[in-house]
PDB file of N, CA and C in Angstrom:
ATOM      1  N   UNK A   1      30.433-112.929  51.206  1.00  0.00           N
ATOM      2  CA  UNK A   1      30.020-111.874  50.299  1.00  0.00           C
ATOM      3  C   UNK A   1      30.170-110.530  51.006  1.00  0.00           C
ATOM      4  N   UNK A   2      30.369-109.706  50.099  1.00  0.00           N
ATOM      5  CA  UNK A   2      30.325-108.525  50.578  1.00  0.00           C
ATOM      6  C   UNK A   2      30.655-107.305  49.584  1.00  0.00           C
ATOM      7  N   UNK A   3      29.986-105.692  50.351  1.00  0.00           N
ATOM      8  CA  UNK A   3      29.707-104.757  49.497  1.00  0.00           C
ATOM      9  C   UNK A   3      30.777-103.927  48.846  1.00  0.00           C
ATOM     10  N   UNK A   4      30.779-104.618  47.226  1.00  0.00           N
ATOM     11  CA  UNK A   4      32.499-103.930  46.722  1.00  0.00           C
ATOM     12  C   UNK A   4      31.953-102.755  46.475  1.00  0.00           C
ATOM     13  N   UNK A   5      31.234-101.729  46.596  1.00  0.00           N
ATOM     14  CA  UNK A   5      31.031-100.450  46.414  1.00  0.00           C
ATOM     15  C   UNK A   5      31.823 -99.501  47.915  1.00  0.00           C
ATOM     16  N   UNK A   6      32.126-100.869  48.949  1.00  0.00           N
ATOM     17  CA  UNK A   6      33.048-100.378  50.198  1.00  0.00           C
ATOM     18  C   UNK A   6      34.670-100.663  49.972  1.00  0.00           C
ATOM     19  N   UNK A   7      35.023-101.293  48.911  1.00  0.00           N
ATOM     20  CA  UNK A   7      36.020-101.472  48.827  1.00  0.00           C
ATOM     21  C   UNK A   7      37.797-100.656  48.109  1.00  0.00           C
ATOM     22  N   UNK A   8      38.417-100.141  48.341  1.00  0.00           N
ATOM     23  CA  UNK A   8      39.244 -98.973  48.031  1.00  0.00           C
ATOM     24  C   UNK A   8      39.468 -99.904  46.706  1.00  0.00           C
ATOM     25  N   UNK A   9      39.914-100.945  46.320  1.00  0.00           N
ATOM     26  CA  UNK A   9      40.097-100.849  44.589  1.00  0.00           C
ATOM     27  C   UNK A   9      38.963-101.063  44.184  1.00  0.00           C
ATOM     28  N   UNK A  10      37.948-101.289  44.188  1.00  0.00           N
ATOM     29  CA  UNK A  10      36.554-101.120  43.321  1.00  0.00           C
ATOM     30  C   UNK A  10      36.598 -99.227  42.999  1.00  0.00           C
ATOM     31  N   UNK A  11      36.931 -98.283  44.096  1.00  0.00           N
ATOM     32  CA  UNK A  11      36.653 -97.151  44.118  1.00  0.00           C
ATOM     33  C   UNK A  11      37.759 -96.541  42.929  1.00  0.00           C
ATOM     34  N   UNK A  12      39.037 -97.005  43.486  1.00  0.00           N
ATOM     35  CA  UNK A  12      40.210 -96.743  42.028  1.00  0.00           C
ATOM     36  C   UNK A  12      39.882 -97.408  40.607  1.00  0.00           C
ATOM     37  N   UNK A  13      39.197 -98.680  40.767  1.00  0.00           N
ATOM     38  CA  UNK A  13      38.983 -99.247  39.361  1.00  0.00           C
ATOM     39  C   UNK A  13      38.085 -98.272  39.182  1.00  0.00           C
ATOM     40  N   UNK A  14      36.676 -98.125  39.522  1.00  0.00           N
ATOM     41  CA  UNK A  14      35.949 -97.227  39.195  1.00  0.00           C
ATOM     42  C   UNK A  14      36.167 -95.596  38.612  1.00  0.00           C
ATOM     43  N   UNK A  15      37.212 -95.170  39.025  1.00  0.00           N
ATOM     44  CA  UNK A  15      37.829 -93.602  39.162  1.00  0.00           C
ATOM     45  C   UNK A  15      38.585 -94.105  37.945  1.00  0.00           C
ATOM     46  N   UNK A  16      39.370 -94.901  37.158  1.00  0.00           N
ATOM     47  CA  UNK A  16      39.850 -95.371  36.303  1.00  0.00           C
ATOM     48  C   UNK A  16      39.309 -95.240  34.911  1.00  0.00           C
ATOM     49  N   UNK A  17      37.709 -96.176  34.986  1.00  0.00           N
ATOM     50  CA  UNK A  17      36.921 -96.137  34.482  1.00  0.00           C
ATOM     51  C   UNK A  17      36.827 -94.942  33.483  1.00  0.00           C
ATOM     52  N   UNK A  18      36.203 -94.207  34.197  1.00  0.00           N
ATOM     53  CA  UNK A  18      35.893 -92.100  34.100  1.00  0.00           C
ATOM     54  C   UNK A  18      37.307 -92.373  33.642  1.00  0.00           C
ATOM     55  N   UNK A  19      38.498 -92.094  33.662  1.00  0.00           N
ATOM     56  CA  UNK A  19      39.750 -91.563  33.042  1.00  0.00           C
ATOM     57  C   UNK A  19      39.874 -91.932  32.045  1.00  0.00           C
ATOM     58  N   UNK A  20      39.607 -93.636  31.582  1.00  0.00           N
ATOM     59  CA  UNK A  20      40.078 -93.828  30.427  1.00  0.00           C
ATOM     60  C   UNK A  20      38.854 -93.617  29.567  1.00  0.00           C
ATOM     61  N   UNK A  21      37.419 -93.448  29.982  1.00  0.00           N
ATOM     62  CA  UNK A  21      36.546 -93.426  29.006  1.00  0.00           C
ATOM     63  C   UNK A  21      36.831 -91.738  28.538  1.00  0.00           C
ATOM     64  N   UNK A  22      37.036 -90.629  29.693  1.00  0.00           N
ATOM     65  CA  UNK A  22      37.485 -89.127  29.403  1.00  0.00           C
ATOM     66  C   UNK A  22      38.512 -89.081  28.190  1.00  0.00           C
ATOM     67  N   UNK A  23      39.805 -89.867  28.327  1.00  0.00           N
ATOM     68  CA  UNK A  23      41.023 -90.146  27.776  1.00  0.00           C
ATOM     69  C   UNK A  23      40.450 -90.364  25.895  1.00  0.00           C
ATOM     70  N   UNK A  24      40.005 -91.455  26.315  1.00  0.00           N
ATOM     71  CA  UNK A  24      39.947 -92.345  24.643  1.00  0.00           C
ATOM     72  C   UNK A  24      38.655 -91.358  24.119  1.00  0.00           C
ATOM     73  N   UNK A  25      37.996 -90.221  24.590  1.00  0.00           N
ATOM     74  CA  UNK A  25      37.070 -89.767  23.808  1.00  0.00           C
ATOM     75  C   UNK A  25      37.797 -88.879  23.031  1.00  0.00           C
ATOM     76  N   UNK A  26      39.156 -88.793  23.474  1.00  0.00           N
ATOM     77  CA  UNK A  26      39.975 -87.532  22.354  1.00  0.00           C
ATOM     78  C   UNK A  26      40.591 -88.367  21.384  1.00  0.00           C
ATOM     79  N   UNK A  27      40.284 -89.705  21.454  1.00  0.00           N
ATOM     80  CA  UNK A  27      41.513 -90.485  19.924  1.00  0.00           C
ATOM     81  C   UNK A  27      40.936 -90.587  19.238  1.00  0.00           C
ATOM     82  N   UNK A  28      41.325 -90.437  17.737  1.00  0.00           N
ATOM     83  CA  UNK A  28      40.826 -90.518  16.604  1.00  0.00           C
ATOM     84  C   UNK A  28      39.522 -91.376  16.334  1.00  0.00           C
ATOM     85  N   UNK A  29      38.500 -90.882  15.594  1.00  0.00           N
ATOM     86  CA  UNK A  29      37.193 -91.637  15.547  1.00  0.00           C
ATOM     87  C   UNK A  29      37.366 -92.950  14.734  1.00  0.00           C
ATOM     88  N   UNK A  30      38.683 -93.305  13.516  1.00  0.00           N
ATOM     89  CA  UNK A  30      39.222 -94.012  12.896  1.00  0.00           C
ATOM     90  C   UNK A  30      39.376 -95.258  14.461  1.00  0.00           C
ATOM     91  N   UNK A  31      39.767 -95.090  15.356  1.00  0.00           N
ATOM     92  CA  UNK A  31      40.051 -95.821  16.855  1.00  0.00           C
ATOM     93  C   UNK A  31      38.723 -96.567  17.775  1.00  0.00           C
ATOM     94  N   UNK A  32      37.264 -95.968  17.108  1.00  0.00           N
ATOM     95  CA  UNK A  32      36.416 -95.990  17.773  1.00  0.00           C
ATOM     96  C   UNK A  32      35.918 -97.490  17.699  1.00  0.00           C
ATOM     97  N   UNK A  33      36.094 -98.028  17.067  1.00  0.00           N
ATOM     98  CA  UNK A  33      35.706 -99.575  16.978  1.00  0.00           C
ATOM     99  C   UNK A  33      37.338-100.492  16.908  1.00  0.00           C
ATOM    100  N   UNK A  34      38.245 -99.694  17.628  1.00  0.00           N
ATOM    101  CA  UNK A  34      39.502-100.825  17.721  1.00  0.00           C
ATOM    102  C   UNK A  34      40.063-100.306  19.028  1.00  0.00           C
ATOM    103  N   UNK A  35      41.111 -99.519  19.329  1.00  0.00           N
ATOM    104  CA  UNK A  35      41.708 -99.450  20.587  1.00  0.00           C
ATOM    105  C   UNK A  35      40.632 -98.568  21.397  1.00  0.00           C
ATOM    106  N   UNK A  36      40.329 -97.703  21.240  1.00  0.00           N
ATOM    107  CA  UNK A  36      39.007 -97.260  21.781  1.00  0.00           C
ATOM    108  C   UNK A  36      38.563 -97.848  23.013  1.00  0.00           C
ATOM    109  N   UNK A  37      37.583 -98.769  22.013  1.00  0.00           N
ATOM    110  CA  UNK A  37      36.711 -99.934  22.214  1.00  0.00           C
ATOM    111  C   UNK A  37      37.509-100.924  23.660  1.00  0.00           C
ATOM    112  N   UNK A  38      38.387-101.158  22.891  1.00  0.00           N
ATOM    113  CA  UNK A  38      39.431-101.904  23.920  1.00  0.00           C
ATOM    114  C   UNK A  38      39.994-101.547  25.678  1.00  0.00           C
ATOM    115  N   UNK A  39      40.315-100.451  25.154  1.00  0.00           N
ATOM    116  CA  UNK A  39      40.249 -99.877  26.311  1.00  0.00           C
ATOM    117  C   UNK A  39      38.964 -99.656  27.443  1.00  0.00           C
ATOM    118  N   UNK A  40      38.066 -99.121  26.667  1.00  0.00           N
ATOM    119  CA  UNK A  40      36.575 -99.084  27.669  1.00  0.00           C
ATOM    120  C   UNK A  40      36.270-100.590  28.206  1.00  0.00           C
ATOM    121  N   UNK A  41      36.599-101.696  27.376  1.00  0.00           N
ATOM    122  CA  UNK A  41      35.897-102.477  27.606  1.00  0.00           C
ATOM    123  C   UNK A  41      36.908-103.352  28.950  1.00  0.00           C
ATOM    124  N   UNK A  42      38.072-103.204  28.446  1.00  0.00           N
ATOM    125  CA  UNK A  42      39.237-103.888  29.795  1.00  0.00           C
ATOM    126  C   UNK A  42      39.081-102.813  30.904  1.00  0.00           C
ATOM    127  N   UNK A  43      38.932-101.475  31.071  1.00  0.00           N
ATOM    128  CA  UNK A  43      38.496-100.935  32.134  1.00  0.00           C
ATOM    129  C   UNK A  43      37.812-101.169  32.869  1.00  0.00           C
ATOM    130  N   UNK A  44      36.218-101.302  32.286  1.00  0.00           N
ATOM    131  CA  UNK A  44      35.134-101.890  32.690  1.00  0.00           C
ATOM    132  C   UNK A  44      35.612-102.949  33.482  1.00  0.00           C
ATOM    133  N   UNK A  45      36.061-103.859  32.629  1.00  0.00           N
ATOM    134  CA  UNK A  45      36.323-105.344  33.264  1.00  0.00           C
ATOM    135  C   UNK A  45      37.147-105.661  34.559  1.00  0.00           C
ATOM    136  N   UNK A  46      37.827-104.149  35.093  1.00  0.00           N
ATOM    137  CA  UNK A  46      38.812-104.514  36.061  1.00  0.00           C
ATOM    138  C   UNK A  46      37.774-103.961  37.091  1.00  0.00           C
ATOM    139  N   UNK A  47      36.573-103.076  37.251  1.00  0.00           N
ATOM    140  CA  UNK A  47      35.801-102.773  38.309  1.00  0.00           C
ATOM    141  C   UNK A  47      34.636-104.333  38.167  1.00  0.00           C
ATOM    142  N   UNK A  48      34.411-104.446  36.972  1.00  0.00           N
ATOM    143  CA  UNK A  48      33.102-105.102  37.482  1.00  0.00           C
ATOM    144  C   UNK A  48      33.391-106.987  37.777  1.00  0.00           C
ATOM    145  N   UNK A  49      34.808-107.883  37.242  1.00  0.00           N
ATOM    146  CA  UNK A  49      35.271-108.084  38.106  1.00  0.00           C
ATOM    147  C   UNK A  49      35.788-108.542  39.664  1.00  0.00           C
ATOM    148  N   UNK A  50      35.987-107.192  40.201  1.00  0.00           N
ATOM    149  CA  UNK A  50      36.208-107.215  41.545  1.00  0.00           C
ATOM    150  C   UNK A  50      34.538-107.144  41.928  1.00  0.00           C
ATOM    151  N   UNK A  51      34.078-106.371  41.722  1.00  0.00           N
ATOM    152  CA  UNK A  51      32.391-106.751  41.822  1.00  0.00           C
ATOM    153  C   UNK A  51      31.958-108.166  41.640  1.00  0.00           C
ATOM    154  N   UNK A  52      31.723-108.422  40.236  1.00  0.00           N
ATOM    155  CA  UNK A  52      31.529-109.937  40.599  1.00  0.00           C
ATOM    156  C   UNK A  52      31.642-110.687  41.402  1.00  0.00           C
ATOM    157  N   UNK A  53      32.979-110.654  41.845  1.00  0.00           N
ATOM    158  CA  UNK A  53      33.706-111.486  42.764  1.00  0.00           C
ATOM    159  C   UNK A  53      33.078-111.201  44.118  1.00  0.00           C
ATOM    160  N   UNK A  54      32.939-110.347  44.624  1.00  0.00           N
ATOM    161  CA  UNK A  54      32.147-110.043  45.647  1.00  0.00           C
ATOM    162  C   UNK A  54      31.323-110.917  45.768  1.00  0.00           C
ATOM    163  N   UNK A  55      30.654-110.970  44.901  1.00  0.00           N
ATOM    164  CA  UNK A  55      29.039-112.049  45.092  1.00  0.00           C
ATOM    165  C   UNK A  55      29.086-113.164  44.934  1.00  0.00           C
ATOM    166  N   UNK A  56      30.559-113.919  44.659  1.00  0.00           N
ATOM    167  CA  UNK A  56      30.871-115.375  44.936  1.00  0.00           C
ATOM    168  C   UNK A  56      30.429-115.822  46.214  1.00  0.00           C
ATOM    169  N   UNK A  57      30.742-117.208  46.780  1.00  0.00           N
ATOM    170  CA  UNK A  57      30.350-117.805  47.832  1.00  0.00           C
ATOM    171  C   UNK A  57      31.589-117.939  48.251  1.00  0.00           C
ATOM    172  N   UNK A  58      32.765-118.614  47.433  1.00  0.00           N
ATOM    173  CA  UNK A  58      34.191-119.040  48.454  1.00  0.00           C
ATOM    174  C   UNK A  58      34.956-118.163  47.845  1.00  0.00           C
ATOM    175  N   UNK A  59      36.259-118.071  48.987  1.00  0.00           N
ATOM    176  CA  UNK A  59      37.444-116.752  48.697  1.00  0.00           C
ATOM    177  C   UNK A  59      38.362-117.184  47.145  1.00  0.00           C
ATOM    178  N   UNK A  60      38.245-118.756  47.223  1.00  0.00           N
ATOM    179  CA  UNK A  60      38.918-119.147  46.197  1.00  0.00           C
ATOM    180  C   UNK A  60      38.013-118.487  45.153  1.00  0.00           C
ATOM    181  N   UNK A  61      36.748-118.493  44.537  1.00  0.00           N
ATOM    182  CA  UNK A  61      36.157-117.763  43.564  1.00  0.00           C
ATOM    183  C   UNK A  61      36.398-116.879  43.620  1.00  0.00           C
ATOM    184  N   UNK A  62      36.427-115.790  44.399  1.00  0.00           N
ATOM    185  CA  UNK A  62      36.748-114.465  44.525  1.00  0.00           C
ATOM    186  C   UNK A  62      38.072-113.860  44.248  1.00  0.00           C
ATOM    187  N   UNK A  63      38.871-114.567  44.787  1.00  0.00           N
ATOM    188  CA  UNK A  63      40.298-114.473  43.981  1.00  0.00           C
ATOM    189  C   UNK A  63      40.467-114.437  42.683  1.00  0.00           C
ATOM    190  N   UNK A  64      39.836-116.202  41.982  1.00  0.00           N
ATOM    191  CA  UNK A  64      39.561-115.886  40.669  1.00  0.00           C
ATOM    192  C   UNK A  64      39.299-114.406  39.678  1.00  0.00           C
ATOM    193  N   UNK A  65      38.165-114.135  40.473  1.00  0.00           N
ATOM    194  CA  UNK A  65      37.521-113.016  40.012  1.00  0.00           C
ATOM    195  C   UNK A  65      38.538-111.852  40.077  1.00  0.00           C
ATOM    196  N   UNK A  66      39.349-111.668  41.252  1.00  0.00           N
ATOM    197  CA  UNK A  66      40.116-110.509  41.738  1.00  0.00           C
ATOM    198  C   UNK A  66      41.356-110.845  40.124  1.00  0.00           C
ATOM    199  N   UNK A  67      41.967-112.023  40.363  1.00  0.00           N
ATOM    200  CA  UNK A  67      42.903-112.139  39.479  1.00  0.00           C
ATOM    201  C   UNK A  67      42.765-112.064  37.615  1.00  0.00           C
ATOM    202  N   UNK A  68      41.394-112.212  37.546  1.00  0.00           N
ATOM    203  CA  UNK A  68      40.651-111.632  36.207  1.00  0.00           C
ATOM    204  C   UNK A  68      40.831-109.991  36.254  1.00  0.00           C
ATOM    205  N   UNK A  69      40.812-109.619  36.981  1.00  0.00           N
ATOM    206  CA  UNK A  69      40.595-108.121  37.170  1.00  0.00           C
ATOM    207  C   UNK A  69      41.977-107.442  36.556  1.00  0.00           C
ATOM    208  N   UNK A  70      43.236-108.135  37.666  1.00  0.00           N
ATOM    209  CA  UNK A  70      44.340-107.857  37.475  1.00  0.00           C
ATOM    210  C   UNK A  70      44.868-108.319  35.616  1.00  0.00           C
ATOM    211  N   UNK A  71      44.637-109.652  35.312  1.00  0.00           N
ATOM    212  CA  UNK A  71      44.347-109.646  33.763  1.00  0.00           C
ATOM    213  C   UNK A  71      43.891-108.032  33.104  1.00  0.00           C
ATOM    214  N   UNK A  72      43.099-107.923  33.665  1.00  0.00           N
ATOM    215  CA  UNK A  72      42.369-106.690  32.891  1.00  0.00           C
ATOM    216  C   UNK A  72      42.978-105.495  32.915  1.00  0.00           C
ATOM    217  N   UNK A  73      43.897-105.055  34.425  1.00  0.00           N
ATOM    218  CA  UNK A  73      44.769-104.087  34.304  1.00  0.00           C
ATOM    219  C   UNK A  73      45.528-103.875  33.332  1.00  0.00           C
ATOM    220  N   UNK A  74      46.474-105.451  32.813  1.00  0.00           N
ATOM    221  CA  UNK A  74      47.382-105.857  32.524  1.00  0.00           C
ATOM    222  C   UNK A  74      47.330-105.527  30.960  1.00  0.00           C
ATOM    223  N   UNK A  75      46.294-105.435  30.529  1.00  0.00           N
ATOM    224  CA  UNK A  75      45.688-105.427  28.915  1.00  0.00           C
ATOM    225  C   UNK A  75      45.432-104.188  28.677  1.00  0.00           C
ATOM    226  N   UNK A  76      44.763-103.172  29.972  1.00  0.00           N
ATOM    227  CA  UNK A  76      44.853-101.757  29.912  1.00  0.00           C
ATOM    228  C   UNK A  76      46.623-101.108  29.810  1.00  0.00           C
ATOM    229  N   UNK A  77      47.182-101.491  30.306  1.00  0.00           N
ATOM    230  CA  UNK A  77      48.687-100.930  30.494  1.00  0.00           C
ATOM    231  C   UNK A  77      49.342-101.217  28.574  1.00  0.00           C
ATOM    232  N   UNK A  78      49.220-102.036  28.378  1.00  0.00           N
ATOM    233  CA  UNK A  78      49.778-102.773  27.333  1.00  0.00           C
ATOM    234  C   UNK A  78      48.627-101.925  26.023  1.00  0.00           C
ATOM    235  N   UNK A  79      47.667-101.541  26.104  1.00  0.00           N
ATOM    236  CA  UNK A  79      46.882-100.810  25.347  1.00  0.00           C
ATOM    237  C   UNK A  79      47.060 -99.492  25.381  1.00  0.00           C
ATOM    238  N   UNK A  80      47.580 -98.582  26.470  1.00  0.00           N
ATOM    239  CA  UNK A  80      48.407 -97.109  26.444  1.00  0.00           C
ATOM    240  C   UNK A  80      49.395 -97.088  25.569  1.00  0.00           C
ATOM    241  N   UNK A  81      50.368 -98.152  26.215  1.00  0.00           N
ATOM    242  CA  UNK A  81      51.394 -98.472  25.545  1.00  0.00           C
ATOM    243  C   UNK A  81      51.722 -98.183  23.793  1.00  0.00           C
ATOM    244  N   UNK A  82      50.595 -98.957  23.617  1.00  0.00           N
ATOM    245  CA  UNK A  82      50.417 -98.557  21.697  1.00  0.00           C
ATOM    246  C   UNK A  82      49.818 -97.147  21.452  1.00  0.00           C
ATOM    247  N   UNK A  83      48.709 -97.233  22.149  1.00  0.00           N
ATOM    248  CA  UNK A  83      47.889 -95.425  21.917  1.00  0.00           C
ATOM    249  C   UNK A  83      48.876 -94.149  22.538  1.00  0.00           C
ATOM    250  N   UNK A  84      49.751 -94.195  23.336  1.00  0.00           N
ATOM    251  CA  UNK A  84      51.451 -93.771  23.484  1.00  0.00           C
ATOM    252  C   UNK A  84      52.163 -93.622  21.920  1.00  0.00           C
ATOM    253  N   UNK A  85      52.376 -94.397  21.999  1.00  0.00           N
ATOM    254  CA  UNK A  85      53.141 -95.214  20.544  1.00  0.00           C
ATOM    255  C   UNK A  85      52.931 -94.249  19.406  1.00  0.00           C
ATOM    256  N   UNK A  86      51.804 -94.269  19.643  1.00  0.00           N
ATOM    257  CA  UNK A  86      50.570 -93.585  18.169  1.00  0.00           C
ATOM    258  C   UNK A  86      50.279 -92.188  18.490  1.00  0.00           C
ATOM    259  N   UNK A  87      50.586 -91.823  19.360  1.00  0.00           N
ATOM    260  CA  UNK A  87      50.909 -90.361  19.859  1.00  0.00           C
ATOM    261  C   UNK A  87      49.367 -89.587  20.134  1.00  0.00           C
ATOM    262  N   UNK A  88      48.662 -90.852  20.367  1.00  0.00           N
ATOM    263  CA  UNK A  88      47.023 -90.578  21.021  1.00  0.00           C
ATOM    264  C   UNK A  88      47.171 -89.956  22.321  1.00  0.00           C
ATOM    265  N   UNK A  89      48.222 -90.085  22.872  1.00  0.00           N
ATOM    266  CA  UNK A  89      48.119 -89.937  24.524  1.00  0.00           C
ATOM    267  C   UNK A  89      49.458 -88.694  24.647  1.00  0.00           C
ATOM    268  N   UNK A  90      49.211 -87.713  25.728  1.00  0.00           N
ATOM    269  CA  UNK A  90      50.979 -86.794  25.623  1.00  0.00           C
ATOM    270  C   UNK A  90      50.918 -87.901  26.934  1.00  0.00           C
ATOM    271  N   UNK A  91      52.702 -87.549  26.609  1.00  0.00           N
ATOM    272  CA  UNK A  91      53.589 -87.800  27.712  1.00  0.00           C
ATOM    273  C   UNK A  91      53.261 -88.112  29.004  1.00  0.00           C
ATOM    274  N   UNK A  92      52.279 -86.691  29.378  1.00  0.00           N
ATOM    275  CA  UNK A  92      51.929 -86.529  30.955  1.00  0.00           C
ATOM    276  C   UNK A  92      50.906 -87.361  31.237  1.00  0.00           C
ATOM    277  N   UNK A  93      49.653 -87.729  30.211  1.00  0.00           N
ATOM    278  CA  UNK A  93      48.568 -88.079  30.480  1.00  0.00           C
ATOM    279  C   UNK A  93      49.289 -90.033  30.714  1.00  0.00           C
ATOM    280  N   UNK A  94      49.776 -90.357  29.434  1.00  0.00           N
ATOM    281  CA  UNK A  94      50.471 -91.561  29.813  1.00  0.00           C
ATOM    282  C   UNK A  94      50.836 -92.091  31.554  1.00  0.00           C
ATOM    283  N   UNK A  95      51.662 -91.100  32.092  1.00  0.00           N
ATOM    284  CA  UNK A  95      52.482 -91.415  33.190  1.00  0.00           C
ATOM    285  C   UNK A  95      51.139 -90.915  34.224  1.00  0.00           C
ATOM    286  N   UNK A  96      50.654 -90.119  33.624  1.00  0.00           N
ATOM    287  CA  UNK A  96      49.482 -90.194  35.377  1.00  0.00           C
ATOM    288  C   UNK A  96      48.454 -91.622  34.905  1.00  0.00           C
ATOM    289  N   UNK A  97      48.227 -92.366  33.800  1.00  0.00           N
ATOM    290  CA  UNK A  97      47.269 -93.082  34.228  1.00  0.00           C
ATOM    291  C   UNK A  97      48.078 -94.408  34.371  1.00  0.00           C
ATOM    292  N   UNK A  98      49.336 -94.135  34.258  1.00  0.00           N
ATOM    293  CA  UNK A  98      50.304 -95.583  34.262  1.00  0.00           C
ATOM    294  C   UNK A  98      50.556 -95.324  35.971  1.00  0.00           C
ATOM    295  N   UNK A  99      50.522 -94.179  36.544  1.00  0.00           N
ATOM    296  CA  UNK A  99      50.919 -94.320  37.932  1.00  0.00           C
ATOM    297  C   UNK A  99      49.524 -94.989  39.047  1.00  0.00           C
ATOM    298  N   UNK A 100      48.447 -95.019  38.097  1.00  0.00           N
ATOM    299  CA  UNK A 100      47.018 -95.164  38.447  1.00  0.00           C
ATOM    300  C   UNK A 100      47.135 -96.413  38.471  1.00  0.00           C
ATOM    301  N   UNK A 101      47.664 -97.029  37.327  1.00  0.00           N
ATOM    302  CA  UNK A 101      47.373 -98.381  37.350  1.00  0.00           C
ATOM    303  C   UNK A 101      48.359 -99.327  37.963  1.00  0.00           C
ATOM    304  N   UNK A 102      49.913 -98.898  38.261  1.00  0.00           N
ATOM    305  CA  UNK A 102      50.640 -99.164  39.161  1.00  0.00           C
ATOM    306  C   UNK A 102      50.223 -98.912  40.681  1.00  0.00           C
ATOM    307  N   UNK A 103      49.506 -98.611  41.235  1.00  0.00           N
ATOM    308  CA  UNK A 103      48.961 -98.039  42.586  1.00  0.00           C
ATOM    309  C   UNK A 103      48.189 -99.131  42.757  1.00  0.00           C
ATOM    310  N   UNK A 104      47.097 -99.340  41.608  1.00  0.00           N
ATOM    311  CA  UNK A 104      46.055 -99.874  41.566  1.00  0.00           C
ATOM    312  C   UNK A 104      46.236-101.582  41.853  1.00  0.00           C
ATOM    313  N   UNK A 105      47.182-101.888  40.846  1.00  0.00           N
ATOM    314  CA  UNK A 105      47.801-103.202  40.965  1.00  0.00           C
ATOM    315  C   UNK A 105      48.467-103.650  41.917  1.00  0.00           C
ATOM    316  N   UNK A 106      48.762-102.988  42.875  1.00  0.00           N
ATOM    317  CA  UNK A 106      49.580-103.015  43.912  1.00  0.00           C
ATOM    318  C   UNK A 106      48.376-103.664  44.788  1.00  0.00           C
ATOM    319  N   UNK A 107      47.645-102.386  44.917  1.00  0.00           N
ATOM    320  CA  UNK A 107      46.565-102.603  45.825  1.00  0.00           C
ATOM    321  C   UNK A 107      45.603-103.561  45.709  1.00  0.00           C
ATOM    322  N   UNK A 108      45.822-104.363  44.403  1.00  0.00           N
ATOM    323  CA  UNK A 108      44.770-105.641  44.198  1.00  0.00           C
ATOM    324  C   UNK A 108      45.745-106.627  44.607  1.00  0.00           C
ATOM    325  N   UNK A 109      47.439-106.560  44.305  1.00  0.00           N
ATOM    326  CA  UNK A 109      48.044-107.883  44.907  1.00  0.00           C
ATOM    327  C   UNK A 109      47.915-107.992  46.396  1.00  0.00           C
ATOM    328  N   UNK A 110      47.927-106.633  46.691  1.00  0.00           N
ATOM    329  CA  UNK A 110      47.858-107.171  48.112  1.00  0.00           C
ATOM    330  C   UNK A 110      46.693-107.425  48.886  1.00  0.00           C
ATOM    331  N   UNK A 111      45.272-107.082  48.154  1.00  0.00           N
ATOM    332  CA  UNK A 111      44.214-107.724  48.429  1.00  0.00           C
ATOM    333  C   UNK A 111      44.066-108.841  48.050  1.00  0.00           C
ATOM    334  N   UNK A 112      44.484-109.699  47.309  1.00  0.00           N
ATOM    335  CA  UNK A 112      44.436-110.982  46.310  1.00  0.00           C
ATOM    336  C   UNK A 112      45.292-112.033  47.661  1.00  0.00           C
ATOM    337  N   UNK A 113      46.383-111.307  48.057  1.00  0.00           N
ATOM    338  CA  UNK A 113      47.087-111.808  49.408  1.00  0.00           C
ATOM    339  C   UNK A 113      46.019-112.036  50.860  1.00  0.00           C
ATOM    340  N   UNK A 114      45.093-111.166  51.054  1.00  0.00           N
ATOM    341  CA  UNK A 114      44.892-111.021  51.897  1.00  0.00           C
ATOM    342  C   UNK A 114      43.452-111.991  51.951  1.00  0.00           C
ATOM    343  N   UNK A 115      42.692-111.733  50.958  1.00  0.00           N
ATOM    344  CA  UNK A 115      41.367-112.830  50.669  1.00  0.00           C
ATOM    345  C   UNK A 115      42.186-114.204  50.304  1.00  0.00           C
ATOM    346  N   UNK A 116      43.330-114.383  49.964  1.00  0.00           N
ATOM    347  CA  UNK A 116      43.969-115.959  50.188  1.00  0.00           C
ATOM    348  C   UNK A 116      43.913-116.378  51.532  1.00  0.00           C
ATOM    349  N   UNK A 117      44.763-115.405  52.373  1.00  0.00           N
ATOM    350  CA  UNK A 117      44.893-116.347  53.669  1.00  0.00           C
ATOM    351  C   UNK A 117      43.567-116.056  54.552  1.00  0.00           C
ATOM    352  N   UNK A 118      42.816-115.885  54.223  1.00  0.00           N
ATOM    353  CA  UNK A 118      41.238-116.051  54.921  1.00  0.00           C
ATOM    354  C   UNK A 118      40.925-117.654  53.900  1.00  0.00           C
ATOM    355  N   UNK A 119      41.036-117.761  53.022  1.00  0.00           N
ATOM    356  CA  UNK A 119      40.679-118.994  53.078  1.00  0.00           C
ATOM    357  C   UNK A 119      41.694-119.839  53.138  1.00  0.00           C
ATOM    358  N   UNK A 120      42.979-119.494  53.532  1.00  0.00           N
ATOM    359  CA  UNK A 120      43.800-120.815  54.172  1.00  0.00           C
ATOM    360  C   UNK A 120      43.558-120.996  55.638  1.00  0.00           C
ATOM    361  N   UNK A 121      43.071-119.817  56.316  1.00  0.00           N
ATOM    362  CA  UNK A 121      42.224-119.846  57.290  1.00  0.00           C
ATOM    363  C   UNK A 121      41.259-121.199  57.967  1.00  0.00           C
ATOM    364  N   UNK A 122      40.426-120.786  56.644  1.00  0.00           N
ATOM    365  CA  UNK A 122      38.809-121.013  56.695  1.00  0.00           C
ATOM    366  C   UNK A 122      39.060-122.423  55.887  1.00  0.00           C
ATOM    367  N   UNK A 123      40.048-122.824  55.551  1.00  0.00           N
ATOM    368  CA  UNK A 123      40.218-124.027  55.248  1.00  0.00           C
ATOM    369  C   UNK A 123      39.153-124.395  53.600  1.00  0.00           C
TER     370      UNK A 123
END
C-alpha cells in the first residue's frame, strides 16, 4: 500500500479532473444529464481508481485498479471526441486536453509496467 496523493498520475488525473469539470460547465445545459455527466463521472474514475488501487494488498489488484483507470481515460478521449463533433469544445481546448490525456496514459502504461514487475518480483 501506499500514498497515491504522492503519486505523479494521481496528481495529473487529479489536475484533469478540475479541466474537464471547468470544460463541461460551458456545454449546453440540454448536456447536463448526458455527456456532461459522462465526462465528470469517467474523470473522476481515472483519479479515484488509481487511489483505490493504492489500498489493495497485491500488485496484481492494483494493476487491476490502475488498468480500470486507463479504461476510464479511454472513455474520456472518445467522449471529447463527440463534444468536438458537436462543436462544445474549440479546436484548441480539444488538443490541450487530448495532449493531457496522451501524457497521462503514457504515464499510467508505464506505471502499470513497473507495479507488474514488482510482482513478478515478489512472486
Amino acid at each position: 500500500m501506499q500514498d497515491f496523493k504522492e503519486l505523479q498520475i494521481w496528481k495529473l488525473a487529479f489536475d484533469l479532473n478540475k479541466e474537464i469539470y471547468k470544460t463541461t460547465a460551458k456545454f449546453p445545459k440540454e448536456e447536463l444529464y448526458a455527456l456532461t455527466q459522462q465526462l465528470k463521472r469517467a474523470s473522476v474514475s481515472v483519479s479515484s481508481n488509481i487511489a483505490e488501487g493504492c489500498g489493495k494488498r497485491t500488485n496484481k489488484d492494483f494493476v487491476s485498479f490502475l488498468y480500470n483507470a486507463m479504461g476510464s481515460l479511454k472513455e474520456i478521449e472518445s467522449q471529447l471526441l463527440i463534444a468536438q463533433d458537436l462543436n462544445y469544445l474549440a479546436q484548441s481546448k480539444f488538443i490541450e486536453l487530448d495532449e493531457k490525456l496522451d501524457e497521462l496514459g503514457k504515464k499510467l502504461t508505464k506505471f502499470i509496467q513497473h507495479v507488474q514487475s514488482r510482482e513478478e518480483k515478489n512472486g
